[in-house]
PDB file of N, CA and C in Angstrom:
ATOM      1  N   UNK A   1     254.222  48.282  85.335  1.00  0.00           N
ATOM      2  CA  UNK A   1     252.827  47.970  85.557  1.00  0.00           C
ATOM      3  C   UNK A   1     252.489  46.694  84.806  1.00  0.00           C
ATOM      4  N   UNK A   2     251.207  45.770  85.709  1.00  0.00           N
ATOM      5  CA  UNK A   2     251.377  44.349  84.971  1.00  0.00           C
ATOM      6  C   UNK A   2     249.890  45.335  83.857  1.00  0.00           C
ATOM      7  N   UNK A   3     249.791  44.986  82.742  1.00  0.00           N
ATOM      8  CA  UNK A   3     249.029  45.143  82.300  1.00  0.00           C
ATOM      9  C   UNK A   3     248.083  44.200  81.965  1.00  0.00           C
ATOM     10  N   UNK A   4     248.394  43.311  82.488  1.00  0.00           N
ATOM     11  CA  UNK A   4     247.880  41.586  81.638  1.00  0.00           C
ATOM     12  C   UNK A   4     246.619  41.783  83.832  1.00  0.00           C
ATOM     13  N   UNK A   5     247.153  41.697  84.943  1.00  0.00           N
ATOM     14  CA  UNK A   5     246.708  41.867  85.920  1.00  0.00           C
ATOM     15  C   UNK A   5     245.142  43.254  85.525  1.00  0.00           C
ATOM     16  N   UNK A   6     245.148  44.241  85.042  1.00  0.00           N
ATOM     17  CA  UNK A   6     244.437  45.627  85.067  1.00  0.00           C
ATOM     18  C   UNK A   6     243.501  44.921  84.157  1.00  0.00           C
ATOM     19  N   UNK A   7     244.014  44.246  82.838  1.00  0.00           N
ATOM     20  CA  UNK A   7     243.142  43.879  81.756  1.00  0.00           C
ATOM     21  C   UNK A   7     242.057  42.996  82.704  1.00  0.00           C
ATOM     22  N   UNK A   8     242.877  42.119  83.336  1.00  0.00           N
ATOM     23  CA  UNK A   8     241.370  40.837  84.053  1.00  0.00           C
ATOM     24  C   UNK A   8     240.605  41.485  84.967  1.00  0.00           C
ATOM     25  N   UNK A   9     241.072  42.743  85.735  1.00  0.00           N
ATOM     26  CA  UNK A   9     240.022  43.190  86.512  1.00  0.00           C
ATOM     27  C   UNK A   9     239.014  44.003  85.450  1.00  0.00           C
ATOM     28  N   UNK A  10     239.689  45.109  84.732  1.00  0.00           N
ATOM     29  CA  UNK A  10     238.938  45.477  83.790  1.00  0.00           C
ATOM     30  C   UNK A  10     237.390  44.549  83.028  1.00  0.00           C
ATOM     31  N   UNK A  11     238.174  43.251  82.665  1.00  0.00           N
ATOM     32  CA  UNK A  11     237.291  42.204  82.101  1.00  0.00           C
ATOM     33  C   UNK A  11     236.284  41.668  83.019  1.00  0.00           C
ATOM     34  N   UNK A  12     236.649  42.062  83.898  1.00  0.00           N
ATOM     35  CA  UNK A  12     235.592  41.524  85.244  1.00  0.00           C
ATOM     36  C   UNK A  12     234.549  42.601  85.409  1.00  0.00           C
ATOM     37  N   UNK A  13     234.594  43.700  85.070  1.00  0.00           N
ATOM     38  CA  UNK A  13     233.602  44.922  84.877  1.00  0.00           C
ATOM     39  C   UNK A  13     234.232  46.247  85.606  1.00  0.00           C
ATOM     40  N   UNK A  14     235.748  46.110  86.727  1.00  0.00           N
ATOM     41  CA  UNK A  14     236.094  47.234  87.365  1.00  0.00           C
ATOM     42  C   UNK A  14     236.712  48.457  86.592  1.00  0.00           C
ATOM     43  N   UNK A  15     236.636  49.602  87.001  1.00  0.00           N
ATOM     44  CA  UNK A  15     237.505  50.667  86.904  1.00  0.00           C
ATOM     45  C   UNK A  15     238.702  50.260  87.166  1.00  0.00           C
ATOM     46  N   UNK A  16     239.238  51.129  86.319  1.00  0.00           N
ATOM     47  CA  UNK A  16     240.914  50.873  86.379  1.00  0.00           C
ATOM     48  C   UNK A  16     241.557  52.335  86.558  1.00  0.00           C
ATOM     49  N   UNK A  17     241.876  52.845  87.848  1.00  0.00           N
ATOM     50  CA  UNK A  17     241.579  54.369  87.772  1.00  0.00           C
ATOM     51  C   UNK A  17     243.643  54.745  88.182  1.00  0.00           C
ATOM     52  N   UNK A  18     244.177  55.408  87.358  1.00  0.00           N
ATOM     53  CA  UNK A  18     245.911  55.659  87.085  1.00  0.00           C
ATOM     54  C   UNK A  18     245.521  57.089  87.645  1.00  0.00           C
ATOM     55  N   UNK A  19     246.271  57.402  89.241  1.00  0.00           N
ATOM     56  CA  UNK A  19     245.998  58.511  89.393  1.00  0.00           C
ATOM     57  C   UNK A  19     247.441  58.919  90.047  1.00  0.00           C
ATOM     58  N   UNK A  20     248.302  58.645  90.102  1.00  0.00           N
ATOM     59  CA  UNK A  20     249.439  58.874  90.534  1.00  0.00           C
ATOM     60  C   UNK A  20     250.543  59.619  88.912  1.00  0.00           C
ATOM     61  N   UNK A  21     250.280  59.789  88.036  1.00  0.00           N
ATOM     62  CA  UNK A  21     250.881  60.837  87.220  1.00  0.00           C
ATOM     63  C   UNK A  21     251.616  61.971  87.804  1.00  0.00           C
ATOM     64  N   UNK A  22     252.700  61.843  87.393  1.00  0.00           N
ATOM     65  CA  UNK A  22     253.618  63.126  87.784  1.00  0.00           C
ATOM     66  C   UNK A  22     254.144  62.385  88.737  1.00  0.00           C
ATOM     67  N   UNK A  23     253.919  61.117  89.738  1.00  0.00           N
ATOM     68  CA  UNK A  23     254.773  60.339  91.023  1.00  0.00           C
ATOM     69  C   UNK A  23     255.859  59.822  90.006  1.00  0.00           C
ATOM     70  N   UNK A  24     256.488  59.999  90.168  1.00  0.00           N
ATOM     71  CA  UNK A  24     258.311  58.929  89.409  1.00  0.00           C
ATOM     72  C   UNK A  24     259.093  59.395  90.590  1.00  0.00           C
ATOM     73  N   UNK A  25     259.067  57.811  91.259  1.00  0.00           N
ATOM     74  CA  UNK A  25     260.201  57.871  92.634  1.00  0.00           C
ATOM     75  C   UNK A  25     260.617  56.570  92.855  1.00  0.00           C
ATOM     76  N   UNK A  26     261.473  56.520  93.799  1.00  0.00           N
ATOM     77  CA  UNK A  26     262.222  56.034  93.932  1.00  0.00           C
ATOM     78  C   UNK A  26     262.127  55.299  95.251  1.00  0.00           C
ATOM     79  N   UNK A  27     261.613  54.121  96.263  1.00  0.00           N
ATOM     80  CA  UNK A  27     261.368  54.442  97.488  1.00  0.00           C
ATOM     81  C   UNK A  27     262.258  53.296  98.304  1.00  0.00           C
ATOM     82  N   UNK A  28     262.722  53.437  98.991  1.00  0.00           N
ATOM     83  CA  UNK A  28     263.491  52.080 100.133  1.00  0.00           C
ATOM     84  C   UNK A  28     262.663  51.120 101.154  1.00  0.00           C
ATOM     85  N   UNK A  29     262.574  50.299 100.496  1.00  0.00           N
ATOM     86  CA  UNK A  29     261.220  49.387 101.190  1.00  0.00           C
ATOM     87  C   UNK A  29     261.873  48.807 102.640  1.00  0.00           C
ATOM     88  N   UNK A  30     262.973  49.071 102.876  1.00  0.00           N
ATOM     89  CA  UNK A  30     263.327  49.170 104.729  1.00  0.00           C
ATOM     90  C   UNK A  30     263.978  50.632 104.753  1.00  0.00           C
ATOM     91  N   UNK A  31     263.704  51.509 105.509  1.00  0.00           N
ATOM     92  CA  UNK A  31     264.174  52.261 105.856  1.00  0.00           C
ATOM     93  C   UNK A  31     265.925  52.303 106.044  1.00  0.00           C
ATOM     94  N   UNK A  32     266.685  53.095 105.749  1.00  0.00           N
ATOM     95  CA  UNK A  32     268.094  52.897 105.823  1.00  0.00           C
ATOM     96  C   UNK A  32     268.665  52.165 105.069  1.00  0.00           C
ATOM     97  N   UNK A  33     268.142  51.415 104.452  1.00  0.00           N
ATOM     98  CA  UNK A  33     268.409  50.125 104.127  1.00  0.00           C
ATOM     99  C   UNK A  33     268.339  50.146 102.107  1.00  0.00           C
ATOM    100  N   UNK A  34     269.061  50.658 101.387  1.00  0.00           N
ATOM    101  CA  UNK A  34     268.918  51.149  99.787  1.00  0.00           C
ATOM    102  C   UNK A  34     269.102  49.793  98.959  1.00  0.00           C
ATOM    103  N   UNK A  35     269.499  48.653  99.745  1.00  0.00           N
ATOM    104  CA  UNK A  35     269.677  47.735  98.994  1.00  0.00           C
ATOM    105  C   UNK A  35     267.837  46.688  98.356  1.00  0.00           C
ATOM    106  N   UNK A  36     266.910  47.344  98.791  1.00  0.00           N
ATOM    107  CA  UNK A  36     265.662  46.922  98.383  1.00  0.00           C
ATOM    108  C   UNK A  36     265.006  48.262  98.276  1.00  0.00           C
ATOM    109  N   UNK A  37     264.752  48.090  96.378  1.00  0.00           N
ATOM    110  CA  UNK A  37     264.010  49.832  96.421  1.00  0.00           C
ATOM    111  C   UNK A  37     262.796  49.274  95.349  1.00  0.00           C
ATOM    112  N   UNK A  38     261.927  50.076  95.520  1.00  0.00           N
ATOM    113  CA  UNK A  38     260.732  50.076  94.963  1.00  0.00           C
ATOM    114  C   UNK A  38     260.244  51.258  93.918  1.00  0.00           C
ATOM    115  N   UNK A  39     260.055  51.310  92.800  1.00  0.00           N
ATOM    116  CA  UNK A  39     259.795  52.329  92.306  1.00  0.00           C
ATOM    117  C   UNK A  39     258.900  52.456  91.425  1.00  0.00           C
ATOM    118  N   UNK A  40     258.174  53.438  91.967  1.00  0.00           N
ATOM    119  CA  UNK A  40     256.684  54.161  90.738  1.00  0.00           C
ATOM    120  C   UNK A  40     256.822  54.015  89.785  1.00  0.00           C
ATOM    121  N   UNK A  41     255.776  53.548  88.747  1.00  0.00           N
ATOM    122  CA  UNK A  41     256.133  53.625  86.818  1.00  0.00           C
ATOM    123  C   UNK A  41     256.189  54.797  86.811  1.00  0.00           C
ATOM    124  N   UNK A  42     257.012  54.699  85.520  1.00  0.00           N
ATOM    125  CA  UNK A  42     256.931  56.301  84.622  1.00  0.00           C
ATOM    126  C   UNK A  42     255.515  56.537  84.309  1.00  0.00           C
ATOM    127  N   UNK A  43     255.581  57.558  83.806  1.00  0.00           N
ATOM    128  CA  UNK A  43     254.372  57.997  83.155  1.00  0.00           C
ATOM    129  C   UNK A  43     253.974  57.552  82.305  1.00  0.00           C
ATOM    130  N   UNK A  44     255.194  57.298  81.409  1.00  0.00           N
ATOM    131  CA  UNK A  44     254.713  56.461  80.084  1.00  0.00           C
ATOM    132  C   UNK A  44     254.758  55.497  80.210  1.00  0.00           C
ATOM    133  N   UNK A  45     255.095  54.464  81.142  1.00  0.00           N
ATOM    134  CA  UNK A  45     254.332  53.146  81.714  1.00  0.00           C
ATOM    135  C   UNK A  45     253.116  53.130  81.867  1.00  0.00           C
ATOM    136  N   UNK A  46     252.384  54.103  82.492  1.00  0.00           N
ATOM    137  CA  UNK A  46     250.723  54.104  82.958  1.00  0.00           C
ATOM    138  C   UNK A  46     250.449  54.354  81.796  1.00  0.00           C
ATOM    139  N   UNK A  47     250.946  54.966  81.155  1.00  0.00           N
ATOM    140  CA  UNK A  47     250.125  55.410  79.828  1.00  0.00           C
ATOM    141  C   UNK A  47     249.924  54.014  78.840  1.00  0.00           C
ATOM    142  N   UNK A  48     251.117  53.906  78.617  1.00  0.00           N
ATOM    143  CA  UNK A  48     250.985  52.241  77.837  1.00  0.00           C
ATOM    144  C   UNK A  48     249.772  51.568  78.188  1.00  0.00           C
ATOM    145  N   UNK A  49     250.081  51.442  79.358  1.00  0.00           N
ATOM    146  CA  UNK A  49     249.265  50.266  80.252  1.00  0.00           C
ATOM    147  C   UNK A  49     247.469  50.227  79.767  1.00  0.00           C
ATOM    148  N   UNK A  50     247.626  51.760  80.057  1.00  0.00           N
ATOM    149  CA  UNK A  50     246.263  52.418  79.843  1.00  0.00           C
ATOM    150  C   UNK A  50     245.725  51.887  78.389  1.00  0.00           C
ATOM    151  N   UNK A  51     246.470  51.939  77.410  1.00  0.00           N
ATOM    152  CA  UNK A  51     246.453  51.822  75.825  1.00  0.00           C
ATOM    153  C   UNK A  51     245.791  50.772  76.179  1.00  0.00           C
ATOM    154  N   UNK A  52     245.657  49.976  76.966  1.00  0.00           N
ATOM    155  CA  UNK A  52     244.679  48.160  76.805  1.00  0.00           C
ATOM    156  C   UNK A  52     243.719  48.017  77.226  1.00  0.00           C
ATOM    157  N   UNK A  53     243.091  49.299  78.066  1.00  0.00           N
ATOM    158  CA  UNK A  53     241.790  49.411  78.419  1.00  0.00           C
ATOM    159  C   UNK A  53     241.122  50.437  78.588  1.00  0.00           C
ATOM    160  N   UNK A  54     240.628  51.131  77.435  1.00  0.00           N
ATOM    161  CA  UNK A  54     240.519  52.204  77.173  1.00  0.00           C
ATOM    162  C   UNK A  54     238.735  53.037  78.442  1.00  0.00           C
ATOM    163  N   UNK A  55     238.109  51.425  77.467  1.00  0.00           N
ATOM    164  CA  UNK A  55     237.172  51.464  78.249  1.00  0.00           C
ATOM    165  C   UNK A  55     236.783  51.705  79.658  1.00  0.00           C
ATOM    166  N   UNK A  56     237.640  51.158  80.069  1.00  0.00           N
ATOM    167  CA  UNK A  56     237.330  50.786  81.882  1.00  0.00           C
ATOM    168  C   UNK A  56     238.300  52.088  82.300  1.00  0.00           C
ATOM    169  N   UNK A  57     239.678  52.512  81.858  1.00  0.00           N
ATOM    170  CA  UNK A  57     240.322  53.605  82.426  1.00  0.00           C
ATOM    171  C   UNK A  57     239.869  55.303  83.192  1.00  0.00           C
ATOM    172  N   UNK A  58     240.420  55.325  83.894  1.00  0.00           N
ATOM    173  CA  UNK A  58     240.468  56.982  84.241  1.00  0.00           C
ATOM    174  C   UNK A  58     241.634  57.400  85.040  1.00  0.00           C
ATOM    175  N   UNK A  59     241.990  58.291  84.319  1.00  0.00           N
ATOM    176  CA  UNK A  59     242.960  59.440  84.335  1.00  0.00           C
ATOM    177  C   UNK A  59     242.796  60.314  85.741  1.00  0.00           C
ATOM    178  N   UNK A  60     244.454  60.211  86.753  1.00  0.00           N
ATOM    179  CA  UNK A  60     244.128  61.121  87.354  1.00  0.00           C
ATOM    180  C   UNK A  60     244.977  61.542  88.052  1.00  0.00           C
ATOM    181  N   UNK A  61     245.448  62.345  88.931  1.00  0.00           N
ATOM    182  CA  UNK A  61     246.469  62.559  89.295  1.00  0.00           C
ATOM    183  C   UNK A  61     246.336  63.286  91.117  1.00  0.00           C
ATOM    184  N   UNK A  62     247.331  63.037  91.511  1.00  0.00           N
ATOM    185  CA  UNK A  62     247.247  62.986  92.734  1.00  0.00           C
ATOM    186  C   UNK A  62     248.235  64.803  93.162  1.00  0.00           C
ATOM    187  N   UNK A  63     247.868  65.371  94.283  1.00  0.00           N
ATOM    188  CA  UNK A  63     248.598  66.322  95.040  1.00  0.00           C
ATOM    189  C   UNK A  63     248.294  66.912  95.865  1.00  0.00           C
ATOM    190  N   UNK A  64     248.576  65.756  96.632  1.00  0.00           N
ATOM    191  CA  UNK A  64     248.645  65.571  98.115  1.00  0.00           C
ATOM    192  C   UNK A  64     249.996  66.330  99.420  1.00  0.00           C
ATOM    193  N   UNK A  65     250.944  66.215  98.388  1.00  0.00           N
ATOM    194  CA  UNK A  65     252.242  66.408  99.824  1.00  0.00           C
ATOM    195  C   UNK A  65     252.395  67.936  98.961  1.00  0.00           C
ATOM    196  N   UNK A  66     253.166  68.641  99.895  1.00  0.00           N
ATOM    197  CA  UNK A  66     254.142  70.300  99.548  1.00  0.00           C
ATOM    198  C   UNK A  66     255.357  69.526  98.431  1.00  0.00           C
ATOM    199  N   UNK A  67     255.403  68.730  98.428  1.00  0.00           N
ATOM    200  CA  UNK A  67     256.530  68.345  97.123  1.00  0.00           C
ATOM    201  C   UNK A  67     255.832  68.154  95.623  1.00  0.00           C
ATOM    202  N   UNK A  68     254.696  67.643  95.746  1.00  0.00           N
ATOM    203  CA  UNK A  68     253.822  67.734  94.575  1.00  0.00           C
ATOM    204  C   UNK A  68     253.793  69.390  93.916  1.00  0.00           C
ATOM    205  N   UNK A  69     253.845  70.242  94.370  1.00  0.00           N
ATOM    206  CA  UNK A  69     253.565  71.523  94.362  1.00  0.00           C
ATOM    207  C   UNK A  69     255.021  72.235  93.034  1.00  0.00           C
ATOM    208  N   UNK A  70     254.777  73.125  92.650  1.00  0.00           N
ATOM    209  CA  UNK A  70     255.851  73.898  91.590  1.00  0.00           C
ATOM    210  C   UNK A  70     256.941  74.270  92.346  1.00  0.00           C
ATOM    211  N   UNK A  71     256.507  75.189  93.859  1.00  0.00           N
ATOM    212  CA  UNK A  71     256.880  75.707  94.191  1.00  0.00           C
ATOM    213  C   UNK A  71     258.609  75.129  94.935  1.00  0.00           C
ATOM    214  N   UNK A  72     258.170  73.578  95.293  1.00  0.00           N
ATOM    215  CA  UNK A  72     258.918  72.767  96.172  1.00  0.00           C
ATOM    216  C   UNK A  72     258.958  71.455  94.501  1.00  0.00           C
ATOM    217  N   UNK A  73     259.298  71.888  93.749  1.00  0.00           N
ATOM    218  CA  UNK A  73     259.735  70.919  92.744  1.00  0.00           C
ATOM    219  C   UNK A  73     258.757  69.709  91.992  1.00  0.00           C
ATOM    220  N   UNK A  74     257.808  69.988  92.875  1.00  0.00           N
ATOM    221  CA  UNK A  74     256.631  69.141  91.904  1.00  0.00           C
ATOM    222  C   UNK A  74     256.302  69.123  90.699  1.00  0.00           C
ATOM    223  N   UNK A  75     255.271  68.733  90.135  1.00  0.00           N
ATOM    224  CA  UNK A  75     255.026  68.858  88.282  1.00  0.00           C
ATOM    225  C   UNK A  75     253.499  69.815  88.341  1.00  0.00           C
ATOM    226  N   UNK A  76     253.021  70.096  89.527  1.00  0.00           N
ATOM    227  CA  UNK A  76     251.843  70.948  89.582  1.00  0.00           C
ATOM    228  C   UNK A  76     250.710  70.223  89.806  1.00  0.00           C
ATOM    229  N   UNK A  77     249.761  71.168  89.882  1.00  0.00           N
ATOM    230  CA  UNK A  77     248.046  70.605  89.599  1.00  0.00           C
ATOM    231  C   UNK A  77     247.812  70.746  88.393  1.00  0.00           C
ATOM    232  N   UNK A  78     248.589  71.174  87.222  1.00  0.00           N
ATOM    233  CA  UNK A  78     248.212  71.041  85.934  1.00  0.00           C
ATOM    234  C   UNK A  78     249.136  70.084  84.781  1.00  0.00           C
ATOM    235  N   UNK A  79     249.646  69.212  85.394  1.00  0.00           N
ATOM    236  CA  UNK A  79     250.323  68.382  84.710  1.00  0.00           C
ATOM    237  C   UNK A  79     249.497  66.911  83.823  1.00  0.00           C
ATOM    238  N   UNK A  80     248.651  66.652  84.165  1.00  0.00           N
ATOM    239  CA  UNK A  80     247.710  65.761  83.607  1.00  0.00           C
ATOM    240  C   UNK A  80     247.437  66.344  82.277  1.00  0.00           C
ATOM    241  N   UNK A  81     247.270  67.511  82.091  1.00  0.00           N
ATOM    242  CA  UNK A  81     245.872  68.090  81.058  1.00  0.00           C
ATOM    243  C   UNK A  81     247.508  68.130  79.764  1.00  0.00           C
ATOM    244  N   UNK A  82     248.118  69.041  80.269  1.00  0.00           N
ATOM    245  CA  UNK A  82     249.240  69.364  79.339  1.00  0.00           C
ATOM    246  C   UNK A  82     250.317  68.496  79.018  1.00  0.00           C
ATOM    247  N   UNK A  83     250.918  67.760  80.055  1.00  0.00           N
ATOM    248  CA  UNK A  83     252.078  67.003  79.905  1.00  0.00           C
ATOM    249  C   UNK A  83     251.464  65.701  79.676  1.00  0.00           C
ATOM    250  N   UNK A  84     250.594  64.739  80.144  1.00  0.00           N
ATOM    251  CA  UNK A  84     250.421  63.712  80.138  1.00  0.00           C
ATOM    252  C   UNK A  84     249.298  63.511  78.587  1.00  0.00           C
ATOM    253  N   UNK A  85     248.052  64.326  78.506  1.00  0.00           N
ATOM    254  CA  UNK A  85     247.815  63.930  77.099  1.00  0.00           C
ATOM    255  C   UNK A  85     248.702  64.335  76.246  1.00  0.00           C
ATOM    256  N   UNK A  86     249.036  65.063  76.430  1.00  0.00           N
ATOM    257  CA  UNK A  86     250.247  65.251  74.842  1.00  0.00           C
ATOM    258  C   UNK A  86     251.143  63.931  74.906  1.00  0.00           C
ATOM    259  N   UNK A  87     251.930  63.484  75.949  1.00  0.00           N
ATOM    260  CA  UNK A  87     252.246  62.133  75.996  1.00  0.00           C
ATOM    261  C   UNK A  87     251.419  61.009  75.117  1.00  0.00           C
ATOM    262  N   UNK A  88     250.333  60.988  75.648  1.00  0.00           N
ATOM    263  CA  UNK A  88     249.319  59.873  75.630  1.00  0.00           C
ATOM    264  C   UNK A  88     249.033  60.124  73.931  1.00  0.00           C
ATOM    265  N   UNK A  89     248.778  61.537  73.354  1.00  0.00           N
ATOM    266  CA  UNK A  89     248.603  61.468  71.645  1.00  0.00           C
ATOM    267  C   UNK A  89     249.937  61.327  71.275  1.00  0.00           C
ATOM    268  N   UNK A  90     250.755  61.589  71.673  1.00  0.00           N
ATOM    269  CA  UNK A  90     252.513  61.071  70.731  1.00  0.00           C
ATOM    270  C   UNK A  90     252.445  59.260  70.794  1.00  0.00           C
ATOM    271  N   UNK A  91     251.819  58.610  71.569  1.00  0.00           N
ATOM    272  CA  UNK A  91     251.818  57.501  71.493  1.00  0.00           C
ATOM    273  C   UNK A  91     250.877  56.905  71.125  1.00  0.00           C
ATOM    274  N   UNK A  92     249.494  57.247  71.066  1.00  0.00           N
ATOM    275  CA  UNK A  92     249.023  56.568  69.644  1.00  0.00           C
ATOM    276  C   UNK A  92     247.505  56.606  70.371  1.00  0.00           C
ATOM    277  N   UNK A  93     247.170  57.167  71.454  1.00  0.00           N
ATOM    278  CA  UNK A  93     245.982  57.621  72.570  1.00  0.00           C
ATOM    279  C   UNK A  93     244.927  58.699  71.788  1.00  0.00           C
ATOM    280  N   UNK A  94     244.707  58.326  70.953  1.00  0.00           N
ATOM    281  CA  UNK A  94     243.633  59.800  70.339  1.00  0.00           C
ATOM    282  C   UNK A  94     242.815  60.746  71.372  1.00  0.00           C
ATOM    283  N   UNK A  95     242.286  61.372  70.987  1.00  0.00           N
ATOM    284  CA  UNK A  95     241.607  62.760  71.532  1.00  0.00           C
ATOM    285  C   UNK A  95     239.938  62.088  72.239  1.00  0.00           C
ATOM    286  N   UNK A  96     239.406  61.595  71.334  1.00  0.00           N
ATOM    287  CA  UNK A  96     238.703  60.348  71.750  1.00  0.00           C
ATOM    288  C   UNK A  96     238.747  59.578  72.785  1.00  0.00           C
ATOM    289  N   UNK A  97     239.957  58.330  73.153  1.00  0.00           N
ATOM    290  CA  UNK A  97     240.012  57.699  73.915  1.00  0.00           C
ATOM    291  C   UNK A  97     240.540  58.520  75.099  1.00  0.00           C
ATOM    292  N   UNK A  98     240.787  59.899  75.426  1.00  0.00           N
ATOM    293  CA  UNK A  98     241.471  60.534  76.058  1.00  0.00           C
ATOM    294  C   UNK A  98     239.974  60.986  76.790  1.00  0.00           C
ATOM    295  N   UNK A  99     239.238  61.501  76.243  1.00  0.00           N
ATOM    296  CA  UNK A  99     238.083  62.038  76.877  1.00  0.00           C
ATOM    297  C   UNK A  99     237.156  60.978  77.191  1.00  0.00           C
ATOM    298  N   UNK A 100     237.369  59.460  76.512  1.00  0.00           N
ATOM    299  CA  UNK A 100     237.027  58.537  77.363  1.00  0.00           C
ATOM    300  C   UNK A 100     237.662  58.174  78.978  1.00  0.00           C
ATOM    301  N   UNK A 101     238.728  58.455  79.104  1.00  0.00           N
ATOM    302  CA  UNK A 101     239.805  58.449  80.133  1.00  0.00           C
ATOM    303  C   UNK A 101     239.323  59.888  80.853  1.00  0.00           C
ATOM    304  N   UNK A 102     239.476  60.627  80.299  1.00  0.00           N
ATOM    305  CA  UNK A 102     239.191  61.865  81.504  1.00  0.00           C
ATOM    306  C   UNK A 102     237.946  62.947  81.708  1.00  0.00           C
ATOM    307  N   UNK A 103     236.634  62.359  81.164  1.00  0.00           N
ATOM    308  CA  UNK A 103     235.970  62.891  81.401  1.00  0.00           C
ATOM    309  C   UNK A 103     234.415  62.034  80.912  1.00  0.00           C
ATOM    310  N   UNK A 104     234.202  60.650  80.555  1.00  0.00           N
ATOM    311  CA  UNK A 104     233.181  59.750  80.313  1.00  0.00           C
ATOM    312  C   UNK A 104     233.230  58.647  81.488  1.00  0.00           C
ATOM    313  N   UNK A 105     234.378  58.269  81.818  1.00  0.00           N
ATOM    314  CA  UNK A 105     234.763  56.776  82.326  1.00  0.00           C
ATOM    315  C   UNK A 105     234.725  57.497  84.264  1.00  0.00           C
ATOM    316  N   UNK A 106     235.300  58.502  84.121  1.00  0.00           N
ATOM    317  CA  UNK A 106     234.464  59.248  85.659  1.00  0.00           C
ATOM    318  C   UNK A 106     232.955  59.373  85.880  1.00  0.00           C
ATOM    319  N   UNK A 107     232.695  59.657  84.905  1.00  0.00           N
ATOM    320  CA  UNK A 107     231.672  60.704  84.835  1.00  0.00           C
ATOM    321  C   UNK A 107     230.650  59.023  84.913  1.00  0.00           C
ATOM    322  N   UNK A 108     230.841  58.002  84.479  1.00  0.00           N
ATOM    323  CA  UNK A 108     230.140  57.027  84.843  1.00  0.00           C
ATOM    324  C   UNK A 108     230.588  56.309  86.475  1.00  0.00           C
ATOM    325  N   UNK A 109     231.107  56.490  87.025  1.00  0.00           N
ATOM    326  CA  UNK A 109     231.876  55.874  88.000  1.00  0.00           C
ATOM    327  C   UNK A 109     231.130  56.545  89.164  1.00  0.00           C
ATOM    328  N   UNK A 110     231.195  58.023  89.045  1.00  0.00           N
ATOM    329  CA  UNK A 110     230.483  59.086  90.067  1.00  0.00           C
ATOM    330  C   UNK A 110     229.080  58.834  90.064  1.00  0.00           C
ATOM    331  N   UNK A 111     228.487  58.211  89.094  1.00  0.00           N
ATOM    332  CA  UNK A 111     226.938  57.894  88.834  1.00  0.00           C
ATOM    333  C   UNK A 111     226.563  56.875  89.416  1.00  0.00           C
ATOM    334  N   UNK A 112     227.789  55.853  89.848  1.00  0.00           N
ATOM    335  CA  UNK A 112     227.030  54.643  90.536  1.00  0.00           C
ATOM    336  C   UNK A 112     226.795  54.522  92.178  1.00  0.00           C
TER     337      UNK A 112
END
């Protein structure tokens, strides 16, 4: 993730909204074709990233397809709350900027 790109929109007044958590893949940008692949940040890429704009961020996560799911190998509908802040405080994300991220920085976004 460019983080230096998120910071100038950020600085421009936008949301910066990381909702793909729990996606880490792998994808073939021609079909058949493995010699051009494209791939999702880690988690702890978004998370970093996140570390530079605390303000403007929100947290979120996507599950959408039957592969997202436990059942078919996904990370769940509860992987944000448990796996990703505990991530986000091992790296230096306080409890604070976390509820700025998942529950202030929405909660202004839905208001406009």
């Amino acid at each position: 993730m460019k983080a230096e790109y998120y910071r100038a929109a950020a600085d421009e007044g936008f949301f910066i909204e990381s909702d793909c958590f729990g996606h880490e893949h792998y994808y073939a940008l021609h079909p058949g074709s493995y010699r051009t692949l494209w791939a999702e940040p880690q988690d702890t890429e978004r998370a970093a990233a996140l570390l530079e704009m605390i303000e403007h961020g929100c947290l979120s996560q996507d599950v959408c397809f039957k592969t997202n799911l436990r059942r078919y190998g996904g990370w769940r509908y509860d992987h944000l709350l448990p796996n990703v802040s505990f991530m986000c405080e091992r790296m230096g994300i306080m409890d604070a900027a976390l509820r700025t991220m998942l529950v202030e920085n929405p909660a202004r976004v839905l208001a406009v």
